[in-house]
Protein backbone atom coordinates (compact mmCIF):
# COMPACT_ATOMS: atom_id res chain seq x y z
CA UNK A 1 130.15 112.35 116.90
CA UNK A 2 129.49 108.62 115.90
CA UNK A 3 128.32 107.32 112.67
CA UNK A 4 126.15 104.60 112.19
CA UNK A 5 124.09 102.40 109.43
CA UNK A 6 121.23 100.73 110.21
CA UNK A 7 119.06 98.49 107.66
CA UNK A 8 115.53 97.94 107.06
CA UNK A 9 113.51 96.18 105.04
CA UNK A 10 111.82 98.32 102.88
CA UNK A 11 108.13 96.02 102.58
CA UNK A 12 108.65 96.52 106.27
CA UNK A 13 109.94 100.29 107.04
CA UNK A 14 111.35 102.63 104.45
CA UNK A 15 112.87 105.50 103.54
CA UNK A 16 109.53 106.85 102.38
CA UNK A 17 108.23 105.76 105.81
CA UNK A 18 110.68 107.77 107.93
CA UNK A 19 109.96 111.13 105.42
CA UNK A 20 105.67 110.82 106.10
CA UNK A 21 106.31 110.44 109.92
CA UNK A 22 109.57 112.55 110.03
CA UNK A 23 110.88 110.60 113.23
CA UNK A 24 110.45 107.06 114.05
CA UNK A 25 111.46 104.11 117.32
CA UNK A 26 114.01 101.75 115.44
CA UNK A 27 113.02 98.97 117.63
CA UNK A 28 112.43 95.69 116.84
CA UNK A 29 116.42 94.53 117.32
CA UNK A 30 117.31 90.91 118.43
CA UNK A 31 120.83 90.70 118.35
CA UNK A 32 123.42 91.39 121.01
CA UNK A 33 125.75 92.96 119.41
CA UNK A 34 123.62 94.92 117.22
CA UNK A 35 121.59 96.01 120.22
CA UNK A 36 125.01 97.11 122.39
CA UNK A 37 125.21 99.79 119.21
CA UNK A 38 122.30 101.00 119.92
CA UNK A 39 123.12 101.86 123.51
CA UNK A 40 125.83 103.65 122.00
CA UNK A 41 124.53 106.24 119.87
CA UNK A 42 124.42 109.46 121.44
CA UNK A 43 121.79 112.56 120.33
CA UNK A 44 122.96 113.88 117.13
CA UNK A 45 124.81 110.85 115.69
CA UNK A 46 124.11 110.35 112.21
CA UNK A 47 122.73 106.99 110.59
CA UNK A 48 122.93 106.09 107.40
CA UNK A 49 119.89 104.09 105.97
CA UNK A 50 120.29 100.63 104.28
CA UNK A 51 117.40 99.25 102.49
CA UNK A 52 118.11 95.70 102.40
CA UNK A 53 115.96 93.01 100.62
CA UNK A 54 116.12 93.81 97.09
CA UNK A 55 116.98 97.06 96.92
CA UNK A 56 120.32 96.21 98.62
CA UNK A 57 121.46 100.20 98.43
CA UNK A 58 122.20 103.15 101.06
CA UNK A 59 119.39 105.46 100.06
CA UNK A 60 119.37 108.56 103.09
CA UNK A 61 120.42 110.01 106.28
CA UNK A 62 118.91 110.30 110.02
CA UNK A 63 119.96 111.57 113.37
CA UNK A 64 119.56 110.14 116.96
CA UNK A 65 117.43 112.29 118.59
CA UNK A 66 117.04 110.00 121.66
CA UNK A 67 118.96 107.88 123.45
CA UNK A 68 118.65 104.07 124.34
CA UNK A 69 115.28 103.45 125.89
CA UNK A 70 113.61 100.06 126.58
CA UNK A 71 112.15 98.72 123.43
CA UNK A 72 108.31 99.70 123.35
CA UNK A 73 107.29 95.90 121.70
CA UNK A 74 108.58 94.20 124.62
CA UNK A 75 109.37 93.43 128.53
CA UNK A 76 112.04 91.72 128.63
CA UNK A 77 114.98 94.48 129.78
CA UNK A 78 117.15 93.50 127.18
CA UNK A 79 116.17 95.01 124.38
CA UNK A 80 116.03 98.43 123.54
CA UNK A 81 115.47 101.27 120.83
CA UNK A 82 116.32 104.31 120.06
CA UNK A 83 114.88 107.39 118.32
CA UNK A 84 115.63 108.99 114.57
CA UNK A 85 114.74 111.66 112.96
CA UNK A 86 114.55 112.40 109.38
CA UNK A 87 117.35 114.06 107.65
CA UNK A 88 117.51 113.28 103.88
CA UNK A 89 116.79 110.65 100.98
CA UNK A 90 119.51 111.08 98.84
CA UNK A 91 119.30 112.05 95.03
CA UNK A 92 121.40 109.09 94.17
CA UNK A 93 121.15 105.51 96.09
CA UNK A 94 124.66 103.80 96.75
CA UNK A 95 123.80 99.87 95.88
CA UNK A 96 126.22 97.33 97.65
CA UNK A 97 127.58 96.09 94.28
CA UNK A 98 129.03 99.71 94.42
CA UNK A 99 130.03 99.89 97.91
CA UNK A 100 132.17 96.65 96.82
CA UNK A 101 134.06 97.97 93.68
CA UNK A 102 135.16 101.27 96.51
CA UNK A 103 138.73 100.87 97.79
CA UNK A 104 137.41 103.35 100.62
CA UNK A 105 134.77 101.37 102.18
CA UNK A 106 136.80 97.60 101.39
CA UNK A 107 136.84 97.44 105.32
CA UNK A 108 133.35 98.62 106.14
CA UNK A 109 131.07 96.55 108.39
CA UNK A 110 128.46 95.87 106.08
CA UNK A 111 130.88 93.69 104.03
CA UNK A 112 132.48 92.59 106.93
CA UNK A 113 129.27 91.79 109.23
CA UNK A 114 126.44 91.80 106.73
CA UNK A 115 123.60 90.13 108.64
CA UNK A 116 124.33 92.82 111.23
CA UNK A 117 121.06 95.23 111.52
CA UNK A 118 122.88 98.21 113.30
CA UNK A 119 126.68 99.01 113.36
CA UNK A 120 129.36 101.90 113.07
CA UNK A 121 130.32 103.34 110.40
CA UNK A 122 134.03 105.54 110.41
CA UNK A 123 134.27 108.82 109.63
CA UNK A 124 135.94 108.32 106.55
CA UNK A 125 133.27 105.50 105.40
CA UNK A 126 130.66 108.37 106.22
CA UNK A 127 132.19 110.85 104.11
CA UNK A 128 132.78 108.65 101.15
CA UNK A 129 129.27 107.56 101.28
CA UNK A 130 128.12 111.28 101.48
CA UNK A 131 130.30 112.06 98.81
CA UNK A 132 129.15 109.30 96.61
CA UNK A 133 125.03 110.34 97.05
CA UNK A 134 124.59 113.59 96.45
């Protein structure tokens, strides 16, 4: 199994969102290497979900539940999307000034690659994260 965060805006998709329709297309990606993760996740991956904007914060879980597919909102073969299904909103949102002050997660890709939209996440990154929500 992978592990993967992916970031919305909230004004423009939410947490909230992905609870009232249960699954949802993440579509809508226009970066390279952000869209070659996307042809990477594999049913039954788990993706963490980043509000960005202002709420800046982790706040719940999904799952692939289908793999890469041509992006609905276009033609041009390039893009694609992929599938999630609601997991959880957690009880306690992990904020990015957090994330910063944890030794654990010093190397992950959101600090490293923060205008990124879609990237892994390591196991050990996951589990922190996990850890740190609930």
């Amino acid at each position: 199994m992978t592990y993967w965060l992916v970031k919305t805006d909230p004004d423009t998709y939410s947490i909230e969102n992905l609870i009232n329709d249960k699954k949802t297309i993440w579509d809508g990606v226009r970066n390279y290497q952000a869209r070659n993760f996307l042809k990477l996740m594999n049913n039954g991956d788990l993706v963490l979900i980043y509000h960005s904007g202002e709420d800046k914060a982790i706040v719940g879980l999904a799952k692939v539940s289908k793999e890469f597919f041509q992006d609905p909102n276009t033609d041009d073969n390039n893009w694609v999307a992929v599938e999630l299904t609601f997991k959880e909103k957690f009880s306690k949102f992990l904020t990015l000034e957090e994330i910063k002050k944890i030794a654990e997660l010093k190397n992950i890709a959101l600090l490293k690659q923060s205008r990124l939209s879609v990237m892994p996440i390591t196991k050990d990154e996951f589990d922190t994260i996990i850890n740190l929500t609930n």
